[in-house]
Protein backbone atom coordinates (compact mmCIF):
# COMPACT_ATOMS: atom_id res chain seq x y z
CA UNK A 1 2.62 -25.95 12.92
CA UNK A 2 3.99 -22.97 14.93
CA UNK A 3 1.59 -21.01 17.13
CA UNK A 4 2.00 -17.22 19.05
CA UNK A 5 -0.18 -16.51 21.71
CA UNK A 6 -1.74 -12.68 22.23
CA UNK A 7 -3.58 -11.24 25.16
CA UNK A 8 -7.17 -10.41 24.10
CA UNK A 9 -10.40 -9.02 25.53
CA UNK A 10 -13.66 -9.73 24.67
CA UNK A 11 -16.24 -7.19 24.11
CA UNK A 12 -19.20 -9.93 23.36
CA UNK A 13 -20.00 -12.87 25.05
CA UNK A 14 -17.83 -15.89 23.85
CA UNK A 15 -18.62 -19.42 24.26
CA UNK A 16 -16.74 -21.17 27.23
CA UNK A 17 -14.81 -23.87 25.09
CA UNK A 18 -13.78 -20.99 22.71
CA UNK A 19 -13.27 -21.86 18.60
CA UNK A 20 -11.05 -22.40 15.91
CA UNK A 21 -11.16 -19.97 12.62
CA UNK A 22 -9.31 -18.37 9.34
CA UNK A 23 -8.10 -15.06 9.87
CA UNK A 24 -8.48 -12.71 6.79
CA UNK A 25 -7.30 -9.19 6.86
CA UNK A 26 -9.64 -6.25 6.30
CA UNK A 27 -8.25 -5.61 2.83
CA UNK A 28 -8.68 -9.50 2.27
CA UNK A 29 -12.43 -8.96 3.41
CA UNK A 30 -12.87 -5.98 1.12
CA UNK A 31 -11.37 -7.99 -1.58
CA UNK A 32 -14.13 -10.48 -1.76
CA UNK A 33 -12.74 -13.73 -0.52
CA UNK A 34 -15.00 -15.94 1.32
CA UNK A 35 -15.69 -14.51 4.60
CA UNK A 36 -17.94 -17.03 6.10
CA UNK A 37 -16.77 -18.49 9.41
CA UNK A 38 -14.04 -16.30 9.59
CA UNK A 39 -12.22 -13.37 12.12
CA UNK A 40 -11.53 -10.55 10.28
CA UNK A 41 -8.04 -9.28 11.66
CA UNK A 42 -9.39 -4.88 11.17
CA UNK A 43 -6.76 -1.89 9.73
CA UNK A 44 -5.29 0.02 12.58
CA UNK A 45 -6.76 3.23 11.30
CA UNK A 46 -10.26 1.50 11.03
CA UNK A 47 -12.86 1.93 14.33
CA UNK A 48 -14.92 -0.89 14.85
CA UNK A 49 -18.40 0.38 14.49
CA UNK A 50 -21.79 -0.47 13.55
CA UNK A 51 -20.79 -0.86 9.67
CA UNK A 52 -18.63 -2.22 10.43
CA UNK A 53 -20.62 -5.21 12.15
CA UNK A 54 -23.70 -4.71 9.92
CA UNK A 55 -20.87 -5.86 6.60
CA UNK A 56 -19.46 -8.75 8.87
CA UNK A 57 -23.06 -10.06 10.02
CA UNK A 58 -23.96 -10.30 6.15
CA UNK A 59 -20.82 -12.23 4.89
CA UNK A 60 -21.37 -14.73 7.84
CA UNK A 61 -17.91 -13.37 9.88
CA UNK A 62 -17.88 -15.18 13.29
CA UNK A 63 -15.81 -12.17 14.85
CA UNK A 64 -13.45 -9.21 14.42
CA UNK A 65 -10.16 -8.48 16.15
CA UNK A 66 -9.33 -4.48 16.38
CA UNK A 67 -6.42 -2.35 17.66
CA UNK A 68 -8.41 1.20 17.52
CA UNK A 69 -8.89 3.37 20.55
CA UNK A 70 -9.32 6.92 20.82
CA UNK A 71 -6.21 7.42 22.92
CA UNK A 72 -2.34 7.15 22.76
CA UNK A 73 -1.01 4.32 24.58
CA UNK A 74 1.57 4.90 27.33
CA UNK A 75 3.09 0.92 26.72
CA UNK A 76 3.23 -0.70 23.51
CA UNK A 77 1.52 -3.89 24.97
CA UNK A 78 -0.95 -1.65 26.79
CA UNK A 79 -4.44 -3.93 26.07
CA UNK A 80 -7.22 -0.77 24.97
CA UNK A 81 -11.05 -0.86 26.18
CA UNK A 82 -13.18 0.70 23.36
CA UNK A 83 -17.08 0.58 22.76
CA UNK A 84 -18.34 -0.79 19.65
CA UNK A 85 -20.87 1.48 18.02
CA UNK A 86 -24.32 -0.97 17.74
CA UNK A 87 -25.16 -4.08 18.58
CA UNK A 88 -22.63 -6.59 18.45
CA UNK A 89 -25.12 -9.24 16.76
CA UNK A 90 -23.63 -12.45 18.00
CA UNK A 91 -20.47 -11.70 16.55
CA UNK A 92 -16.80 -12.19 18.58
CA UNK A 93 -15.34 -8.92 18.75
CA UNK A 94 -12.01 -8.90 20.57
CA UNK A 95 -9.79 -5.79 21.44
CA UNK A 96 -5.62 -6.77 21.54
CA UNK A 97 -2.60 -4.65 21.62
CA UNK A 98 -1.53 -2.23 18.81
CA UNK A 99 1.56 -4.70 18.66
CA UNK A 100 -0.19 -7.77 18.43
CA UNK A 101 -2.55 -5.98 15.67
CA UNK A 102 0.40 -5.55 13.53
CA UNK A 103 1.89 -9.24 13.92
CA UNK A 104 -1.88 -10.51 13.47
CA UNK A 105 -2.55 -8.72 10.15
CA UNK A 106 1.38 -9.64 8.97
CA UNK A 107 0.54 -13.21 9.76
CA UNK A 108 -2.92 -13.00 8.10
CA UNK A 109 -1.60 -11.70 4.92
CA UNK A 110 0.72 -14.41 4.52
CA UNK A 111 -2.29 -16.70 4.31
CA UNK A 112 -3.07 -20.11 5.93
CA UNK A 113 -3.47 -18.67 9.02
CA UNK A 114 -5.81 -19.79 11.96
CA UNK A 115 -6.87 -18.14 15.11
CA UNK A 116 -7.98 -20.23 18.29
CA UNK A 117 -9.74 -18.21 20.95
CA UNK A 118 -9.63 -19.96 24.46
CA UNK A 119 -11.72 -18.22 27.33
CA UNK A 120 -13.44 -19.54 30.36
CA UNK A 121 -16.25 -17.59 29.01
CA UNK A 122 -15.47 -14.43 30.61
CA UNK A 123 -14.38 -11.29 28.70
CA UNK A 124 -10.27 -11.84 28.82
CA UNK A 125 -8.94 -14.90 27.38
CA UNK A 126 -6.21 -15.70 24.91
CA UNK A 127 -5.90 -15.60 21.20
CA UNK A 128 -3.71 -18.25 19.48
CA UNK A 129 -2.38 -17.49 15.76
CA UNK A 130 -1.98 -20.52 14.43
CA UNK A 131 0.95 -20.98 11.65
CA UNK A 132 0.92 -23.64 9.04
CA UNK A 133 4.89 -24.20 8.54
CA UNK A 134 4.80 -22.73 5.07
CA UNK A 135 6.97 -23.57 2.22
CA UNK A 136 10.49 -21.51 2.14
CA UNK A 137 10.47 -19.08 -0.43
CA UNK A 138 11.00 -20.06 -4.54
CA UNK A 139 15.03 -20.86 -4.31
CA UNK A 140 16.40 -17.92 -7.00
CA UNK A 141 19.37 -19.34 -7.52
CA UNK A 142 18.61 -20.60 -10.65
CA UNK A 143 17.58 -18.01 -11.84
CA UNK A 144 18.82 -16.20 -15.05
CA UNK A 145 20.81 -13.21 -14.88
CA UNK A 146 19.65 -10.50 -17.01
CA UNK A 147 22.30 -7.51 -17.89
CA UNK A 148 21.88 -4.32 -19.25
CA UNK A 149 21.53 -5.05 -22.81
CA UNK A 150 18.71 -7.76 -22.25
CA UNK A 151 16.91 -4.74 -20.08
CA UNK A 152 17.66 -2.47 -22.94
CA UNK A 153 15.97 -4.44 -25.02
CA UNK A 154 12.73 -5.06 -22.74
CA UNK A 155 12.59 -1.22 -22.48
CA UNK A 156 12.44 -0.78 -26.01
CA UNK A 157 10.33 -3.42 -27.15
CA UNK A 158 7.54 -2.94 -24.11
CA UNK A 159 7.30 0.74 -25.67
CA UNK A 160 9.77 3.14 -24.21
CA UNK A 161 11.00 5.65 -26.51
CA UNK A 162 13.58 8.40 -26.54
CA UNK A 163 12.08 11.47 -25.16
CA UNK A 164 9.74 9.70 -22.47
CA UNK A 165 8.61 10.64 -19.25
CA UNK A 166 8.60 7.82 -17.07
CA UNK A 167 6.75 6.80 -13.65
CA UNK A 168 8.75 3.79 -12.49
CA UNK A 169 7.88 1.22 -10.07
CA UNK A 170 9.91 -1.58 -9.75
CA UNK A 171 10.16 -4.78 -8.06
CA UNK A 172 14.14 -5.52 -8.11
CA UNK A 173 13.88 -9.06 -8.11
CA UNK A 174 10.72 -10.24 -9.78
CA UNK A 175 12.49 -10.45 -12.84
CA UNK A 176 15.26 -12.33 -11.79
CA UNK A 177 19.41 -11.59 -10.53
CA UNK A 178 19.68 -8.07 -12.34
CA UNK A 179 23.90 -7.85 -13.02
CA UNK A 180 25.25 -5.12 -11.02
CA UNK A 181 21.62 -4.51 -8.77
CA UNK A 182 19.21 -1.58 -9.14
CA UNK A 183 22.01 0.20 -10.80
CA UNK A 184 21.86 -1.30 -13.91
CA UNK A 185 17.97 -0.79 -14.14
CA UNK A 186 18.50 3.24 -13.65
CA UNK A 187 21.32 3.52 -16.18
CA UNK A 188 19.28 1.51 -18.98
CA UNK A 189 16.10 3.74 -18.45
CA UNK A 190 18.46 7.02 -18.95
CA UNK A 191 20.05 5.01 -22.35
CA UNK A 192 16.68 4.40 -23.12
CA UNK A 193 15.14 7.72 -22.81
CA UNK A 194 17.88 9.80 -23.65
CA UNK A 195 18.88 13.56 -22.20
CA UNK A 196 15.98 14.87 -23.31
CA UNK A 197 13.44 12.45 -21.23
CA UNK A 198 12.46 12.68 -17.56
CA UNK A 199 11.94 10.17 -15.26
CA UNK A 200 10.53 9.45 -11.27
CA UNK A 201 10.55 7.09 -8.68
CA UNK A 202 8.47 7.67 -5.39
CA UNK A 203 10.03 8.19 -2.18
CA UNK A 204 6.52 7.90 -0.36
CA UNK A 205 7.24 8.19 3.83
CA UNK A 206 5.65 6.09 6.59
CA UNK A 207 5.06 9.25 8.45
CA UNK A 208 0.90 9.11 9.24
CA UNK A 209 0.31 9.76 12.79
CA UNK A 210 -3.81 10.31 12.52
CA UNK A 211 -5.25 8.72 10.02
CA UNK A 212 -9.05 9.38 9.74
CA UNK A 213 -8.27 8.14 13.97
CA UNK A 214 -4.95 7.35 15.84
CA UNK A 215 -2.76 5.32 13.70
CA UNK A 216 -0.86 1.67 15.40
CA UNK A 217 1.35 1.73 12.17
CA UNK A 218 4.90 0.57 14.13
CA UNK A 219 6.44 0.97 10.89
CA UNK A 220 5.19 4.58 10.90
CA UNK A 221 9.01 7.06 11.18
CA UNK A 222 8.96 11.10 10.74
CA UNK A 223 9.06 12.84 7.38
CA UNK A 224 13.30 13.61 7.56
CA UNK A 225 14.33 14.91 3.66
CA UNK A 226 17.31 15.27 5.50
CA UNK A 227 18.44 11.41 5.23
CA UNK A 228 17.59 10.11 1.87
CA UNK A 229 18.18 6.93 2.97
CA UNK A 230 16.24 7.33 6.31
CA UNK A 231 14.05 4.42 7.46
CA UNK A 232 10.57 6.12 6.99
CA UNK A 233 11.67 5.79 2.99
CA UNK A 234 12.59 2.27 2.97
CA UNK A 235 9.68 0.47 2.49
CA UNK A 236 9.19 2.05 -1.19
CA UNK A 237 11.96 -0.66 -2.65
CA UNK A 238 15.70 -0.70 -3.28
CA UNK A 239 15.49 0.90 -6.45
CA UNK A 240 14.41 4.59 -5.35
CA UNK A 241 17.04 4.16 -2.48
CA UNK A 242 19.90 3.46 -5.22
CA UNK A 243 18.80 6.39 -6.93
CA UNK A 244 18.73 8.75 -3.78
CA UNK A 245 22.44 7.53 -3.32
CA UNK A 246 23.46 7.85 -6.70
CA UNK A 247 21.79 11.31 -6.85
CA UNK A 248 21.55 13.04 -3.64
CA UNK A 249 20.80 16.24 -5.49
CA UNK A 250 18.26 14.70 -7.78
CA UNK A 251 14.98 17.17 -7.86
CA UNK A 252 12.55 15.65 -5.17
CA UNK A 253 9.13 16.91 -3.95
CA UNK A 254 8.74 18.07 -0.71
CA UNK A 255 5.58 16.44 0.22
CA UNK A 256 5.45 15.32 3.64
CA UNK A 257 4.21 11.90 2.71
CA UNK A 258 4.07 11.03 -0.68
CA UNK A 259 7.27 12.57 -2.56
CA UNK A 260 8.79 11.75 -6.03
CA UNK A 261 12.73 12.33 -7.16
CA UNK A 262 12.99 12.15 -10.53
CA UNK A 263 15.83 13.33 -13.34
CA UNK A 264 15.66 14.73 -16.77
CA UNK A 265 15.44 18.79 -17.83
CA UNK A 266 11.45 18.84 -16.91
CA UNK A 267 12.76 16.93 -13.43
CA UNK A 268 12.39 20.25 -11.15
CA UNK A 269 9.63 22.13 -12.58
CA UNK A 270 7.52 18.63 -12.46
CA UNK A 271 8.17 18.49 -8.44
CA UNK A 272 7.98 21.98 -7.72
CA UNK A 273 4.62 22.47 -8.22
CA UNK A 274 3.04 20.24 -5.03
CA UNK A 275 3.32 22.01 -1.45
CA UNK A 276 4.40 19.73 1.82
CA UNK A 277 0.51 19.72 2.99
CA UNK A 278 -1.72 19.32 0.04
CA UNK A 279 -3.60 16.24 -0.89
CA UNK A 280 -1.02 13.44 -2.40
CA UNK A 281 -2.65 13.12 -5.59
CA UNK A 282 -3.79 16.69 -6.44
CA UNK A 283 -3.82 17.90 -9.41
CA UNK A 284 -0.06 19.57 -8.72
CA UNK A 285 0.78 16.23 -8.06
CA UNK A 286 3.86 14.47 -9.87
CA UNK A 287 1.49 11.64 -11.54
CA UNK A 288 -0.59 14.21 -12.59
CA UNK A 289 1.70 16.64 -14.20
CA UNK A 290 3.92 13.30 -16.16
CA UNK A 291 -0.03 12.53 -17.30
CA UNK A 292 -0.74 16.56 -18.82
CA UNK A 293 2.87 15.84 -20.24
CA UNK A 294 2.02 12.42 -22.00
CA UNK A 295 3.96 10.45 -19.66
CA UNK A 296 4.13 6.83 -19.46
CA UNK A 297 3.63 4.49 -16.12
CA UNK A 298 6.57 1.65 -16.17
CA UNK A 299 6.39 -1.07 -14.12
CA UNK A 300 9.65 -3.06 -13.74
CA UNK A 301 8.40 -6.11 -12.23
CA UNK A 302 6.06 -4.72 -10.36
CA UNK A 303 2.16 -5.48 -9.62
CA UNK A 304 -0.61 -3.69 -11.32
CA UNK A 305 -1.28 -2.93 -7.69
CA UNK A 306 1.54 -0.79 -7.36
CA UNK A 307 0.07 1.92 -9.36
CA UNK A 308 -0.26 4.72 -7.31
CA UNK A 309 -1.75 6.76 -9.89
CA UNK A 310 -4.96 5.24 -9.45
CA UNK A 311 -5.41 7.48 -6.17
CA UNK A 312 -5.46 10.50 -8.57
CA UNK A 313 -8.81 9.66 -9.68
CA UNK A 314 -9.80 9.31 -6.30
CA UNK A 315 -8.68 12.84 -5.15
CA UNK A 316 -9.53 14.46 -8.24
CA UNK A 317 -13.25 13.53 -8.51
CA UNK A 318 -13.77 13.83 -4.69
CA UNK A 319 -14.31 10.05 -4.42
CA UNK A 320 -15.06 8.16 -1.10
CA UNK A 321 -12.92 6.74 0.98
CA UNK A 322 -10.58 9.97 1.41
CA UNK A 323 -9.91 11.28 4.93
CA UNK A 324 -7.98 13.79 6.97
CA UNK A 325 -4.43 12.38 8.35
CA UNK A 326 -1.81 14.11 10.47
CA UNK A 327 2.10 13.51 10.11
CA UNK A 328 4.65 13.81 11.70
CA UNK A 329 7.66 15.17 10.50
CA UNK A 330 11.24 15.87 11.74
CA UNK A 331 12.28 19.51 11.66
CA UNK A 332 16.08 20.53 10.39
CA UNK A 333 16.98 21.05 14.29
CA UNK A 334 16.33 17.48 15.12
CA UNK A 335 12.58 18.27 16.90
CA UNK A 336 9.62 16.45 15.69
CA UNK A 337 6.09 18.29 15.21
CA UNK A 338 2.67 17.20 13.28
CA UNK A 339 1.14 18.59 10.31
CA UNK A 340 -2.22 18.22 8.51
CA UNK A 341 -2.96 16.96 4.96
CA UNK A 342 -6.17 17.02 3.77
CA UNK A 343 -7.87 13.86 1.24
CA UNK A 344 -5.20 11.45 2.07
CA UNK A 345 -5.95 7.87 1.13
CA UNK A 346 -6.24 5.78 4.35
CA UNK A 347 -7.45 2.19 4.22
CA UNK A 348 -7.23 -0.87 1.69
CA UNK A 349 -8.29 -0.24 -1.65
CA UNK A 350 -9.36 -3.55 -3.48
CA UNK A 351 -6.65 -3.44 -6.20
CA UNK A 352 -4.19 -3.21 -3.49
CA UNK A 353 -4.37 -7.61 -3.48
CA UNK A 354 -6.26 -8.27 -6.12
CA UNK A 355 -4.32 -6.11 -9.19
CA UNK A 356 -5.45 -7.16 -12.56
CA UNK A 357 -8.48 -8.90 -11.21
CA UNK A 358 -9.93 -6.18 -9.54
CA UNK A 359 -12.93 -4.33 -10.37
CA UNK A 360 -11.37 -1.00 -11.82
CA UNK A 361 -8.89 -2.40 -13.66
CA UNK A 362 -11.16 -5.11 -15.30
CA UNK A 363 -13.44 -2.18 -16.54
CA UNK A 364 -10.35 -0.36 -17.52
CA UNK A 365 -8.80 -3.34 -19.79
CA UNK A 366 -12.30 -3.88 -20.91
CA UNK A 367 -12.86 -0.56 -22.42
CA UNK A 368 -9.34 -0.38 -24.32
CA UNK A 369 -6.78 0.49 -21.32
CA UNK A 370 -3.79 -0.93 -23.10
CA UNK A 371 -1.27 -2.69 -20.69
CA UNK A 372 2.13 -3.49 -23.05
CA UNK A 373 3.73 -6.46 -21.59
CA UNK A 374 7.22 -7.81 -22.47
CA UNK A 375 8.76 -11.24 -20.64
CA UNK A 376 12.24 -10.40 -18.90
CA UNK A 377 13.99 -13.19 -17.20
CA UNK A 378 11.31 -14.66 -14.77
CA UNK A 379 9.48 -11.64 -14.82
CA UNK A 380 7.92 -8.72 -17.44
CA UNK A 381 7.63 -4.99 -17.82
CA UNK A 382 4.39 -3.41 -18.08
CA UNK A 383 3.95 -0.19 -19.94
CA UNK A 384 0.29 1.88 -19.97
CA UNK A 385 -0.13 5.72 -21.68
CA UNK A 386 -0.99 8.12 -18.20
CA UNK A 387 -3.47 10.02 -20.81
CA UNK A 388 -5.29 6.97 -22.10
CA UNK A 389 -5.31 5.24 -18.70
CA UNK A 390 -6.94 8.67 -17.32
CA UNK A 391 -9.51 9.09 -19.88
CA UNK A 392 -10.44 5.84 -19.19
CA UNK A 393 -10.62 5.62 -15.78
CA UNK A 394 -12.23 8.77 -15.43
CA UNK A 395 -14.90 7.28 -17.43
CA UNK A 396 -15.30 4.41 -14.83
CA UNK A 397 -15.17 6.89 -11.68
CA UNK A 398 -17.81 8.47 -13.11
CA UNK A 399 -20.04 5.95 -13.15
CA UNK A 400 -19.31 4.14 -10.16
CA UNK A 401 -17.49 6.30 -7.48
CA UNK A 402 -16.61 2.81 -5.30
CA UNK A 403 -14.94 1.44 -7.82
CA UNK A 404 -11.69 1.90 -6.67
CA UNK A 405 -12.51 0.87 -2.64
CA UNK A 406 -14.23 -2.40 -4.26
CA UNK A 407 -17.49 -3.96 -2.59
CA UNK A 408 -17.74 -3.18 1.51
């Protein structure tokens, strides 16, 4: 077992001999795993208030560990005072370092973890994260090599046709060693569709600032369209960055944080029609234009929960769980300012970790959303109709407006 040790302080009374616990994450919590006994490791962007503690008092949470203050933070390790809104209720609430917060939720995600509290009873103490040695990741060695004309073949058997407009998300190795890398993927979807079909990837940016509160995102760069291979783009997977190298005067939007690049003779007029500052999934957005086109959503190895899409619902229908966030963004003379967009999507969304088995997309398969599915190496493609997957959905949105959040 490996342990790290974190600075924390206590905003409750904690027993002298402290106590041992699972850590889940906030998204985790939201999710519906079994919260009882637990410490529920928040989102930076969320403020520990009283719904917070009301929700955590009902699952039977022991305690919650939060980030949030109202202020920027001169050091990184700086430790933040902040008053929970309410009546703590018995529960541990502890207040660490925007740095710790980020190794505490990376180390939560990952499962298996544990936190030990130690305190003489007073309000500072220390917070041990607990690390099972976990097994080293599935050796790929072994694993088949697929080439071009075994992805041809996926493409065209999961449903893609000449003509298509694609949204593609990919997960470059879930399907196994791909001969000659992302590559290979881009040049069989342009076989597949032909000159006369379009095609995006996203090139979303890590650029939030604010969100809905001061963001403690370390991952978090400027908007820069200048470098389309800059870090705040990296995050969104090797095969957008292969295609902003192989095309670095592909069509992209201009969106401060949630751009597409696409090609194909539609390609500009698609991602011309969103402005820098408007919501991410308006209406002008790219998902939302390839849907009034009769696109398709391809996803080459990827998760249902790496459907981005689904936000459109969420922005179009004025859903909850949307919220003001600033960005900043790197101007073409080097400076860096902030700008405002309005109904981002802050915060965990429950088929974020649970995919197929969460609530929306249950309802969605259960009323006739078709999701094609077609084995490739260790992996499969999934194909789903933008237009049938909208009527659908909108359906469900309807109905119940939470759907998409999942149970608080």
């Amino acid at each position: 077992m490996a342990d790290m040790s974190f600075n924390f302080r206590a905003l409750s009374p904690l027993p002298q001999d402290g106590f041992t616990a699972k850590a889940l994450t906030e998204a985790q919590f939201l999710a519906g795993e079994d919260a009882r006994g637990t410490i529920v490791v928040l989102e930076p962007e969320t403020p520990a208030g009283a719904v917070q503690v009301a929700a955590f008092t009902a699952r039977g949470v022991l305690g919650f560990v939060s980030d949030f203050t109202p202020d920027r933070f001169e050091r990184p390790d700086e430790i933040p005072a902040f008053t929970v809104g309410g009546e703590p209720g018995g529960l541990a609430v502890l207040a660490v370092s925007p740095r710790s917060g980020v190794r505490l939720r990376t180390l939560a995600a990952g499962g298996a973890l544990k936190i030990r509290l130690e305190s003489s009873g007073g309000s500072e103490g220390t917070l041990a994260a607990i690390v099972p040695e976990l097994p080293q990741k599935r050796d790929r060695s072994g694993d088949p090599t697929v080439g071009k004309d075994e992805i041809l073949a996926a493409l065209a058997a999961v449903g893609v046709r000449r003509g298509d407009t694609l949204l593609v998300h990919s997960a470059l190795s879930a399907c196994g060693r791909i001969e000659g890398g992302a590559k290979t993927i881009l040049d069989a979807i342009i076989e597949t569709i032909g000159p006369e079909g379009n095609f995006f990837v996203p090139t979303f940016q890590r650029s939030e600032c604010f969100l809905n509160g001061i963001s403690k995102r370390w991952d978090h760069r400027p908007s820069d369209f200048r470098d389309r291979a800059s870090e705040a783009v990296r995050w969104v997977g090797t095969l957008p960055l292969e295609f902003m190298r192989l095309w670095p005067d592909a069509p992209r939007g201009v969106h401060i944080s949630h751009s597409w690049a696409g090609l194909g003779p539609r390609a500009a007029e698609v991602l011309s029609r969103q402005v820098e500052d408007e919501a991410p999934f308006s209406d002008n957005s790219c998902p939302m234009v390839v849907k009034d086109m009769g696109g398709k959503i391809l996803l080459f190895g990827s998760s249902i929960g790496r459907v981005s899409f689904v936000h459109c619902f969420e922005t179009h229908y004025g859903l909850p769980g949307r919220g003001p966030s600033y960005y900043d963004v790197r101007l073409a003379d080097g400076s860096i300012t902030w700008k405002f967009v309005p109904d981002a999507v802050p915060g965990p969304r429950e088929f974020y970790t649970r995919a197929e088995n969460a609530r929306f997309f249950r309802e969605a398969v259960r009323r006739g959303l078709e999701i094609r599915r077609e084995r490739l190496g260790v992996g499969e493609l999934k194909l789903m109709d933008c237009r049938s997957f909208w009527d659908i959905g909108s359906e469900i949105v309807k109905e119940d407006p939470g759907v998409i959040i999942g149970d608080l």
